[in-house]
Structure formats: C-alpha cells, structure tokens
C-alpha atoms as a PDB file:
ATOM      1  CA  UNK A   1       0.000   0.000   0.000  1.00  0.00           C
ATOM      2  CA  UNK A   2       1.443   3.341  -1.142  1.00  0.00           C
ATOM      3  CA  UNK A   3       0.334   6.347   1.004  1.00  0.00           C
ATOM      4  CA  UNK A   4       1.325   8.979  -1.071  1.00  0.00           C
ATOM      5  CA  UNK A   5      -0.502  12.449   0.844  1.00  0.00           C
ATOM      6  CA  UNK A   6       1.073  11.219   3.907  1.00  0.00           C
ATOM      7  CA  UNK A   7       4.452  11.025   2.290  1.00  0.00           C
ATOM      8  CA  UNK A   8       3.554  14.616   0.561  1.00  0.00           C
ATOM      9  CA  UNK A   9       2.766  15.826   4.103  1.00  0.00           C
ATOM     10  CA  UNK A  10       5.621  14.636   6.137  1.00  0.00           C
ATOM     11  CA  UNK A  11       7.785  16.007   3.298  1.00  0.00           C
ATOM     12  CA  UNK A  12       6.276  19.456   3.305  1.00  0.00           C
ATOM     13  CA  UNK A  13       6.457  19.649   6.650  1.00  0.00           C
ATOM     14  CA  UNK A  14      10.576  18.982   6.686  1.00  0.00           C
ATOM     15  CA  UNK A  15      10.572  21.733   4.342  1.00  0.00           C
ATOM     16  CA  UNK A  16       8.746  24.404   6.222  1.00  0.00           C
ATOM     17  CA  UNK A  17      10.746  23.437   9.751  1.00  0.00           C
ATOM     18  CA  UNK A  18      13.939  23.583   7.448  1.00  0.00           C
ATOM     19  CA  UNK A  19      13.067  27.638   6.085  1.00  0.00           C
ATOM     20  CA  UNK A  20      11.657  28.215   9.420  1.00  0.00           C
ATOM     21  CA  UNK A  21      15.316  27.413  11.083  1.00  0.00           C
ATOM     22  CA  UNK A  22      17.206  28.990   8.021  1.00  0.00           C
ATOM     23  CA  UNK A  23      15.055  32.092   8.560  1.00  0.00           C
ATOM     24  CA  UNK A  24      14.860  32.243  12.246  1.00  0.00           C
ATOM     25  CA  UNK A  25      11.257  31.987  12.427  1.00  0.00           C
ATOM     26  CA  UNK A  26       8.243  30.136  14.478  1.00  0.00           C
ATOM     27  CA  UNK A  27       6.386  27.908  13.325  1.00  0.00           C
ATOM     28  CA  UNK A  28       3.638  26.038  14.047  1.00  0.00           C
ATOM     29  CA  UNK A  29       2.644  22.460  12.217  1.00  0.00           C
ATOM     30  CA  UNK A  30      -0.991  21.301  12.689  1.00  0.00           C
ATOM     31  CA  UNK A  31      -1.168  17.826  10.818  1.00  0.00           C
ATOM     32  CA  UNK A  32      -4.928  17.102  10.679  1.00  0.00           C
ATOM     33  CA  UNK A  33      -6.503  13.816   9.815  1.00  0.00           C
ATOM     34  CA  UNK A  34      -8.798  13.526   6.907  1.00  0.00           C
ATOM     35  CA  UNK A  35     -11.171  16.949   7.005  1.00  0.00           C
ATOM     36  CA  UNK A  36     -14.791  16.111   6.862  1.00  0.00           C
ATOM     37  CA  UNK A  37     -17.641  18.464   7.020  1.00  0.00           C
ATOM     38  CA  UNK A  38     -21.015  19.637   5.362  1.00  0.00           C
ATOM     39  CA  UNK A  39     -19.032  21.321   2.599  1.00  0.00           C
ATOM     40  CA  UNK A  40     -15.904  18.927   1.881  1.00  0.00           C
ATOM     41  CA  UNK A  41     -17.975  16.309  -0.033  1.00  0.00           C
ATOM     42  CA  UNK A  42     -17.312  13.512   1.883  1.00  0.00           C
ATOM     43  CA  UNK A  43     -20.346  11.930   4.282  1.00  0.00           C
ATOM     44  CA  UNK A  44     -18.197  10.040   6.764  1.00  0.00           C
ATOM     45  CA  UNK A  45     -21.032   7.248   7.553  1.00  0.00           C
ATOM     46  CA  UNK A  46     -20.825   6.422   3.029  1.00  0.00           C
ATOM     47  CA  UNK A  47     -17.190   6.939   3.016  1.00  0.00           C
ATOM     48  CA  UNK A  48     -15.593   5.014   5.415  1.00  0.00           C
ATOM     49  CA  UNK A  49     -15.165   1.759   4.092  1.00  0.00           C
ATOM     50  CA  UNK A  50     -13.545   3.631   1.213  1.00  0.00           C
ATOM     51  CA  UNK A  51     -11.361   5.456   2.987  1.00  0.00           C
ATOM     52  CA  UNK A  52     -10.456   2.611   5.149  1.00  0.00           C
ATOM     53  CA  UNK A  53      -9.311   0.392   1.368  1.00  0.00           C
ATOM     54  CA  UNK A  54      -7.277   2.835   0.606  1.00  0.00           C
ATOM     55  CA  UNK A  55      -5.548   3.886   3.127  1.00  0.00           C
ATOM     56  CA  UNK A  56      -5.906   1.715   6.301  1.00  0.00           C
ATOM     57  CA  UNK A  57      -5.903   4.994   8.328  1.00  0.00           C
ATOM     58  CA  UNK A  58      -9.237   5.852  10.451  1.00  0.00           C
ATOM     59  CA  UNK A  59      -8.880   9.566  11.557  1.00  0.00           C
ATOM     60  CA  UNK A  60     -11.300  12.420  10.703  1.00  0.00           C
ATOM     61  CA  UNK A  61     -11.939  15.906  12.190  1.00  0.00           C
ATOM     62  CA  UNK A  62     -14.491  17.988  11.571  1.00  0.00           C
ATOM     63  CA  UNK A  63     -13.865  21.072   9.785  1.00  0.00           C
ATOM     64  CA  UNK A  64     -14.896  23.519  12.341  1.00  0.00           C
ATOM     65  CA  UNK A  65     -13.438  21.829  14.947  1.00  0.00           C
ATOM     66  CA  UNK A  66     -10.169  22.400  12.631  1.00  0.00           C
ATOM     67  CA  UNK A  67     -10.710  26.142  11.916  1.00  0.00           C
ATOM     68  CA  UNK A  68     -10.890  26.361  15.931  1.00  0.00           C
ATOM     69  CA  UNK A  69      -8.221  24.563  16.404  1.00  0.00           C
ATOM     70  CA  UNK A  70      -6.178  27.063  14.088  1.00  0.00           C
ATOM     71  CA  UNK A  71      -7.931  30.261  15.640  1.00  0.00           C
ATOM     72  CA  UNK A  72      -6.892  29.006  19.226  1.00  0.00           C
ATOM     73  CA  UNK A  73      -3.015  27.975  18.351  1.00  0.00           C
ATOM     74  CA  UNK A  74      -2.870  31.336  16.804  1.00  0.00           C
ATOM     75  CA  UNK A  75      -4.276  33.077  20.091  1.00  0.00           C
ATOM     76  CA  UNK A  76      -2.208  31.144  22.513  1.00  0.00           C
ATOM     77  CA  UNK A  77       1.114  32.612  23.310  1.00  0.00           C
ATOM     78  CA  UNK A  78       2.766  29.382  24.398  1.00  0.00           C
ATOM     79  CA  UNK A  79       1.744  27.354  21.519  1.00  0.00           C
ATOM     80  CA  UNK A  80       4.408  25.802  19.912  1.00  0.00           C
ATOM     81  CA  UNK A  81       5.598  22.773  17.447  1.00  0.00           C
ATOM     82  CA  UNK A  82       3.226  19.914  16.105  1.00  0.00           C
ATOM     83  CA  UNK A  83      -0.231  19.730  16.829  1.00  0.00           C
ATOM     84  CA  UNK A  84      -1.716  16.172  15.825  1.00  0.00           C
ATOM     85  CA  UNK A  85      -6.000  16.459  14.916  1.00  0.00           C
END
C-alpha cells in the first residue's frame, strides 16, 4: 500500500521546519486527519469503508473543529511545534 498524501505531508512539513530554522522563524505544524464536514464532499457514515481500502488509516476531524483549532493555536502565546488532529 502506497500512502502517497502522507508522504507529501511529512515532506512538506521537513521543508517548512527547514526555512523556518534557516530564517529564524516560528512555526507552528498542525497535521490534521482527513477533514470532513457539510461542505468537503465527503459523508463520513458512506465513506468510510472507502477510505479505510485505501488507506488503512481511520482519523477524521471535523472542519470547524479544525478552523478552531487554528484560531486558538494562533491566540495562545505558548503554543508551539506539532499539533496532531
């Protein structure tokens, strides 16, 4: 089984901590699972089996609970490094 967006995450993510060091910035990572919500397309109860062929991984979050997520890393002065949702 090839899981090619979690390769295309995990290398994305070496890139931005690499520019963030070279640069001297912070950053933050949030890695969400797979995004589901009224808008995405995707009606979890229809999709899972799916989802669970090709991948083997069972993770979702919902999009708002996402966008919060987001809003309250942002907000929070001590927030730092990976965030796993």
């Amino acid at each position: 089984m090839q899981l090619w967006s979690a390769l295309c995450k995990t290398l994305a993510e070496k890139a931005a901590w690499a520019l963030a060091a070279d640069r001297g910035l912070d950053l933050i990572v949030m890695n969400p699972a797979t995004v589901a919500g009224p808008k995405s397309g995707m009606n979890i109860n229809n999709n899972v089996q799916n989802l669970l062929d090709q991948s083997g991984i069972f993770a979702f979050i919902h999009v708002d609970d996402l966008a919060s997520a987001h809003i309250l890393t942002y907000q929070a002065d001590r927030a730092a490094g990976r965030y796993i949702c």
